[in-house]
N, C-alpha and C. Protein backbone atom coordinates (compact mmCIF):
# COMPACT_ATOMS: atom_id res chain seq x y z
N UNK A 1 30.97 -54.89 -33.05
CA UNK A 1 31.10 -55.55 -31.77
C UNK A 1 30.91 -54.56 -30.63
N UNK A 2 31.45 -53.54 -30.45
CA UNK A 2 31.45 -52.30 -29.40
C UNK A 2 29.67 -51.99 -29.38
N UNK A 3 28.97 -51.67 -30.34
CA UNK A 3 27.98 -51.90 -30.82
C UNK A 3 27.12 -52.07 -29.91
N UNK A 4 27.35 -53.40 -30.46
CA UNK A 4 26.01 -54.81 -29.62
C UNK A 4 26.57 -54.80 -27.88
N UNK A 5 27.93 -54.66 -27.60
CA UNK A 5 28.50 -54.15 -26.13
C UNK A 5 27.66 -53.22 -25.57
N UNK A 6 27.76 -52.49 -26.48
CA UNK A 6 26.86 -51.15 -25.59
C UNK A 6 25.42 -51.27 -26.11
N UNK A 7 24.42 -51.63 -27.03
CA UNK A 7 23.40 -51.92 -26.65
C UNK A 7 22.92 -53.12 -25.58
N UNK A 8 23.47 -53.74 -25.20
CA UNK A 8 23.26 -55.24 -24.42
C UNK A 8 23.84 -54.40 -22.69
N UNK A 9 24.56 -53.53 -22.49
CA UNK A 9 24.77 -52.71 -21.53
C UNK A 9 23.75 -51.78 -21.41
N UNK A 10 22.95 -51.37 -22.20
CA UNK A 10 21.79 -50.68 -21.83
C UNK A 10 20.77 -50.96 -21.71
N UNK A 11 20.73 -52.86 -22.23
CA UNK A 11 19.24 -53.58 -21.74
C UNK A 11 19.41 -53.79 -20.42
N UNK A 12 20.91 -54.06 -20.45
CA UNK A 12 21.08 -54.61 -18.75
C UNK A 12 20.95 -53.34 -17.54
N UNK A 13 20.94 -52.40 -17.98
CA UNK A 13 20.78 -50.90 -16.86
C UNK A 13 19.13 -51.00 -17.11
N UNK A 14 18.72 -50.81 -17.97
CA UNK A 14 17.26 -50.99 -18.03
C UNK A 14 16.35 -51.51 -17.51
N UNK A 15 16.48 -52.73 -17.22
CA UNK A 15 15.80 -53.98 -16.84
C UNK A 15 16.22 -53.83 -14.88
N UNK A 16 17.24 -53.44 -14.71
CA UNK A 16 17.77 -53.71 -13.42
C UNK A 16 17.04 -52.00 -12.67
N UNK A 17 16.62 -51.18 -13.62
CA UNK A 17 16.22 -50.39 -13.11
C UNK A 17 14.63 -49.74 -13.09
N UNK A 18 14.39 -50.76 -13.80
CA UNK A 18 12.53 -51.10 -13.99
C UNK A 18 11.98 -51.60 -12.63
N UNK A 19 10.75 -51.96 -12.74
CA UNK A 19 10.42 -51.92 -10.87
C UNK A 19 9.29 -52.97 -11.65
N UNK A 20 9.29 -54.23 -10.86
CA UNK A 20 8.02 -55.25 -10.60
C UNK A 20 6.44 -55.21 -11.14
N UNK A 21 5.86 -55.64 -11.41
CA UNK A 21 4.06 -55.09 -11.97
C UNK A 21 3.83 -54.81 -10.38
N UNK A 22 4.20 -55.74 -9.47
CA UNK A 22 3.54 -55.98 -8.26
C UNK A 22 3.91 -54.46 -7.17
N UNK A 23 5.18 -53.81 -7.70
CA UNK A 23 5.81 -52.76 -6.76
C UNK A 23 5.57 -51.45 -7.52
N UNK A 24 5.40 -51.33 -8.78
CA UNK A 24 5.77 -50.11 -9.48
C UNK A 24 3.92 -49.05 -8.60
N UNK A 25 2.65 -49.46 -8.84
CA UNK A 25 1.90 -48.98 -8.04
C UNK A 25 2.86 -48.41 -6.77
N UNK A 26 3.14 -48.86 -5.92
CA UNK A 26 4.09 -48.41 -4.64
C UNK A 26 4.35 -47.48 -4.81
N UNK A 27 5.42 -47.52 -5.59
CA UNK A 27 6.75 -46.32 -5.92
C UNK A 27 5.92 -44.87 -6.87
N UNK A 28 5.03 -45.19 -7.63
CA UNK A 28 3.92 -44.28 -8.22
C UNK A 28 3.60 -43.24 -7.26
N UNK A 29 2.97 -43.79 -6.12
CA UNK A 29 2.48 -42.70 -5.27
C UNK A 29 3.19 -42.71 -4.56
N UNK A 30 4.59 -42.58 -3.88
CA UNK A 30 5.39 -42.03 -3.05
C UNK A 30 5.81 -42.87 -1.92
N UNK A 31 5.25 -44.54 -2.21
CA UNK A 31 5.16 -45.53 -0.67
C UNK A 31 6.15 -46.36 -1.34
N UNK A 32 7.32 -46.78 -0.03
CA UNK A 32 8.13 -47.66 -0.68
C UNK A 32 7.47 -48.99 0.29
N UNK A 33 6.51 -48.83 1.01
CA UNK A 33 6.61 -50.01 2.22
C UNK A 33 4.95 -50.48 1.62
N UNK A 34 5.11 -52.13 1.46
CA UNK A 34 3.95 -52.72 0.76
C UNK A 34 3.01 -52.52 2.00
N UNK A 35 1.58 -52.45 1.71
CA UNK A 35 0.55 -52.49 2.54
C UNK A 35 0.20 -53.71 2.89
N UNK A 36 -0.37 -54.26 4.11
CA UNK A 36 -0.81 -55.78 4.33
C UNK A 36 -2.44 -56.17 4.04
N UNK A 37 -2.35 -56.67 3.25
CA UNK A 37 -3.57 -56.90 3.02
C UNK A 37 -4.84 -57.45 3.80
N UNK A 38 -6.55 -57.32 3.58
CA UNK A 38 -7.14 -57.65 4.42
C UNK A 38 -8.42 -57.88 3.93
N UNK A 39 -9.26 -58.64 4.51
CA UNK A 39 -10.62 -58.32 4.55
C UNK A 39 -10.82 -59.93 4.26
N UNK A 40 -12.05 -60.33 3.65
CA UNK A 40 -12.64 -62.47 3.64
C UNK A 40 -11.92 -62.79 2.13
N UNK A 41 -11.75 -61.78 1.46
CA UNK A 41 -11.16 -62.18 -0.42
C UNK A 41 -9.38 -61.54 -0.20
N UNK A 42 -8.87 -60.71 1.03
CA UNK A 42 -7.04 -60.26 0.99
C UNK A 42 -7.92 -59.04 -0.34
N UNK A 43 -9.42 -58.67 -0.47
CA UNK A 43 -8.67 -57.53 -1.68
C UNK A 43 -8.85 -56.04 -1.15
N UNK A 44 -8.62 -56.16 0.53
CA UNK A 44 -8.72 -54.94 0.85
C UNK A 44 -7.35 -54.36 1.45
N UNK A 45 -7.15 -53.23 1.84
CA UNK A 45 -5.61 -52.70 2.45
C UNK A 45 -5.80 -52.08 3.89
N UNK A 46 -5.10 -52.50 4.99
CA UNK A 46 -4.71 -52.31 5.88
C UNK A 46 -4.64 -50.74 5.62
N UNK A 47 -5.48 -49.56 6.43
CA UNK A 47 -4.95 -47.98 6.55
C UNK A 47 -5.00 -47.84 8.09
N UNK A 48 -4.90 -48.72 9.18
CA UNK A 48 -4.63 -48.27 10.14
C UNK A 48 -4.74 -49.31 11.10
N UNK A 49 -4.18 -49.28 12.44
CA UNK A 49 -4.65 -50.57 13.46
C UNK A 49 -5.98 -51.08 13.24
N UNK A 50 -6.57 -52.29 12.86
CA UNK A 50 -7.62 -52.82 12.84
C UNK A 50 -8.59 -52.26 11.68
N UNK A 51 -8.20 -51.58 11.07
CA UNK A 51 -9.27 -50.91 10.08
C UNK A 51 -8.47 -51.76 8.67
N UNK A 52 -9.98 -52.60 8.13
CA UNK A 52 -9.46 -52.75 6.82
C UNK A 52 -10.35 -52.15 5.67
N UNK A 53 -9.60 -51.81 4.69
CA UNK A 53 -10.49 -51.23 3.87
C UNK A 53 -10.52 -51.59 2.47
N UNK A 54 -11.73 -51.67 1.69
CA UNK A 54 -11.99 -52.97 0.34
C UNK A 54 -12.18 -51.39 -0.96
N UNK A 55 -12.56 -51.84 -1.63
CA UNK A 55 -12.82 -50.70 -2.37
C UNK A 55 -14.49 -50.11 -2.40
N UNK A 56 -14.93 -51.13 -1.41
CA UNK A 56 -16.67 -50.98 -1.62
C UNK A 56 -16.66 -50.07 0.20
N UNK A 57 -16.12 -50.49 1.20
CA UNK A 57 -16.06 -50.04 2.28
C UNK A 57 -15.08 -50.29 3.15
N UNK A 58 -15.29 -49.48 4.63
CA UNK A 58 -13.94 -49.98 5.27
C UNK A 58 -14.63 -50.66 6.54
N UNK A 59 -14.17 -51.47 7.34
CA UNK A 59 -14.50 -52.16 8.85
C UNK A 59 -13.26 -52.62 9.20
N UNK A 60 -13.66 -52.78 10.60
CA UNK A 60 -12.83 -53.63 11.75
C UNK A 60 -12.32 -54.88 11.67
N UNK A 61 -10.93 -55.24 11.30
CA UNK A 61 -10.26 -56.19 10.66
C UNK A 61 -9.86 -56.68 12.00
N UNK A 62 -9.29 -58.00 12.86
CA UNK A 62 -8.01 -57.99 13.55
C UNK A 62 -6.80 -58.60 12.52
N UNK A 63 -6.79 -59.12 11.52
CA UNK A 63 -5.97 -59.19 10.33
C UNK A 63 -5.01 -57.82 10.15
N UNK A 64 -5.86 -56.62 10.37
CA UNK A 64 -5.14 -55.73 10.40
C UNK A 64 -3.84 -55.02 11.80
N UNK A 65 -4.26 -56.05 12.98
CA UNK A 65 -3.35 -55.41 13.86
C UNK A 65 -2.36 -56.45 13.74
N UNK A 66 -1.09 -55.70 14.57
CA UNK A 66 0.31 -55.55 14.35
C UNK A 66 0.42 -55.76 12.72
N UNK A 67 0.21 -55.44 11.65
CA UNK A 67 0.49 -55.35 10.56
C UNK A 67 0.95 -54.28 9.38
N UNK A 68 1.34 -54.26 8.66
CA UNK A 68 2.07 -53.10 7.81
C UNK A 68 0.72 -52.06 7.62
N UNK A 69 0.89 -51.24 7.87
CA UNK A 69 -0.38 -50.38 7.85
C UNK A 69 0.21 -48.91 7.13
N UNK A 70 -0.75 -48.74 5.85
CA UNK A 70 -0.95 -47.34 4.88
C UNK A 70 -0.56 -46.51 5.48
N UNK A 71 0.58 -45.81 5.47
CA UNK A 71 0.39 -44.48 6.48
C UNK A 71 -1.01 -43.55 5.52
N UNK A 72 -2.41 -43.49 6.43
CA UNK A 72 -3.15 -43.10 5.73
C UNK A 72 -3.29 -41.22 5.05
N UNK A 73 -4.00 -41.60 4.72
CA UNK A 73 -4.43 -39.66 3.75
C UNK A 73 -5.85 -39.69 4.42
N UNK A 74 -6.13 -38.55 5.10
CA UNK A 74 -7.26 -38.23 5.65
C UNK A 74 -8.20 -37.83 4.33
N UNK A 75 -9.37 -37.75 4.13
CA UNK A 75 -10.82 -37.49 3.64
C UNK A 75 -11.45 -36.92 3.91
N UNK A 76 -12.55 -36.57 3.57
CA UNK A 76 -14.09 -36.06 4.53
C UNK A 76 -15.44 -36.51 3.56
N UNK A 77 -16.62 -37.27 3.72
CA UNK A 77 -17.29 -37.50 3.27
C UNK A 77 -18.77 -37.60 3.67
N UNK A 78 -19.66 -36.80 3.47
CA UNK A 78 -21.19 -36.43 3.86
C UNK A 78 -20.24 -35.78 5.71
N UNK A 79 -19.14 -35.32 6.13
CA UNK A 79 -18.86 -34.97 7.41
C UNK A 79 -18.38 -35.86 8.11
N UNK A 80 -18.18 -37.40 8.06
CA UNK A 80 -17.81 -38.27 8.13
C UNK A 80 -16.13 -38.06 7.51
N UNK A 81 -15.00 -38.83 8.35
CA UNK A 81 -13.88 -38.75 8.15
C UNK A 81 -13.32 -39.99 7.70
N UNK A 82 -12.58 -39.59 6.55
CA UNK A 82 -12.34 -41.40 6.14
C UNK A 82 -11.05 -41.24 5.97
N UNK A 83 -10.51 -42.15 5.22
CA UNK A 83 -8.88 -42.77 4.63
C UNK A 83 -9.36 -42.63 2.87
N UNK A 84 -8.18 -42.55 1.91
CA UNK A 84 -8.15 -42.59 0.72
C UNK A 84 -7.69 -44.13 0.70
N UNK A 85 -8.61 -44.88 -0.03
CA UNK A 85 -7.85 -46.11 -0.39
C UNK A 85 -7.22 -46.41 -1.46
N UNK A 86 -7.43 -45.49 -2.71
CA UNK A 86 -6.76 -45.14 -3.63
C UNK A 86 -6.71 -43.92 -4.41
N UNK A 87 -6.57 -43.67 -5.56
CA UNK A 87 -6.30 -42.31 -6.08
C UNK A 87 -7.73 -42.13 -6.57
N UNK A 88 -8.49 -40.60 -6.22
CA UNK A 88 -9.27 -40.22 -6.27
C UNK A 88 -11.17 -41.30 -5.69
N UNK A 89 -10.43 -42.21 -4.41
CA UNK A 89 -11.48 -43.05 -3.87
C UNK A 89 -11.39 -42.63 -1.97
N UNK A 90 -11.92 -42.53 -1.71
CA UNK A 90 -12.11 -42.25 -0.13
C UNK A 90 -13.30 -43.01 0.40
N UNK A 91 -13.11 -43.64 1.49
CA UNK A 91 -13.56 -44.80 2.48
C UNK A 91 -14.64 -43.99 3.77
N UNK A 92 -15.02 -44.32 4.33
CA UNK A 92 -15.78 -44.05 5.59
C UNK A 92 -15.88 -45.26 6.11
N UNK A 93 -16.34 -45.25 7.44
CA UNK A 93 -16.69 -46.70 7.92
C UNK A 93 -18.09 -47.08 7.27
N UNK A 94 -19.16 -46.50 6.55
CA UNK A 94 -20.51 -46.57 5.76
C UNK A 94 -19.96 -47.02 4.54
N UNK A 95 -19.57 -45.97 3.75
CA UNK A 95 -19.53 -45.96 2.45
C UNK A 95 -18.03 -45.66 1.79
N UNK A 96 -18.18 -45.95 0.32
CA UNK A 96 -16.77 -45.49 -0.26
C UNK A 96 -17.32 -44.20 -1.70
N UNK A 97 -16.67 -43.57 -1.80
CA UNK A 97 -16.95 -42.69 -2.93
C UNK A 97 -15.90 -41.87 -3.38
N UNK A 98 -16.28 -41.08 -4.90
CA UNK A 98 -15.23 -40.94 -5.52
C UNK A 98 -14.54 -39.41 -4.44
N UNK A 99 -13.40 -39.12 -4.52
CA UNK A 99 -12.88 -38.27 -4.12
C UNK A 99 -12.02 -37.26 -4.66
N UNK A 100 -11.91 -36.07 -4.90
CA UNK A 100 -10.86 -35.69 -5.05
C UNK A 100 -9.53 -34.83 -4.85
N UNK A 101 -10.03 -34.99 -3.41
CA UNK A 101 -8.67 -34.82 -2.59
C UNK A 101 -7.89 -36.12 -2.49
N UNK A 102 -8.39 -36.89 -2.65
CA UNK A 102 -7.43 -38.74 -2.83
C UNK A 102 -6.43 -38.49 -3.91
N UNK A 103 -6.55 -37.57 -4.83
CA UNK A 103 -5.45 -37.72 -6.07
C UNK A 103 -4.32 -37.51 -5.28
């Protein structure tokens, strides 16, 4: 009986201390504050006032102002200055490519 007490006490610490499919990305790289999403499909992320960015490129959202915005990670690409939109991907307002200062 003490047993099954204390295994059933350690599903319950377990479970309460696991993190969401939807949040654990977040907490991975160091962001506790969700990004607002953007672009004609929501599959791009807000990295700054009005800038939304997709994984193919970034442009001029107004979806993106007053909204939760990436505190972004600067880039550099062909001299061009971008945002990381994810780990090892960096944005420009042209193009997106692999990066690896994004890790």
């Amino acid at each position: 009986m003490q047993m099954t007490c204390i295994f059933l006490y350690l599903i319950l610490i377990g479970g309460t201390v696991g993190c969401f499919l939807s949040s654990c990305p977040y907490r991975r790289y160091g962001r506790n504050v969700r990004c607002s999403s953007c672009g004609s499909e929501m599959n791009g992320v807000c990295v700054a006032e009005s800038v939304c960015c997709t994984s193919t490129s970034c442009s001029e959202d107004i979806s993106c102002t007053d909204a939760t915005v990436c505190p972004p990670r600067m880039c550099e690409l062909a001299g061009s200055t971008g945002f990381c939109i994810a780990p090892a991907m960096c944005c420009t307002q042209n193009f997106c490519q692999s990066n690896y200062r994004c890790l």
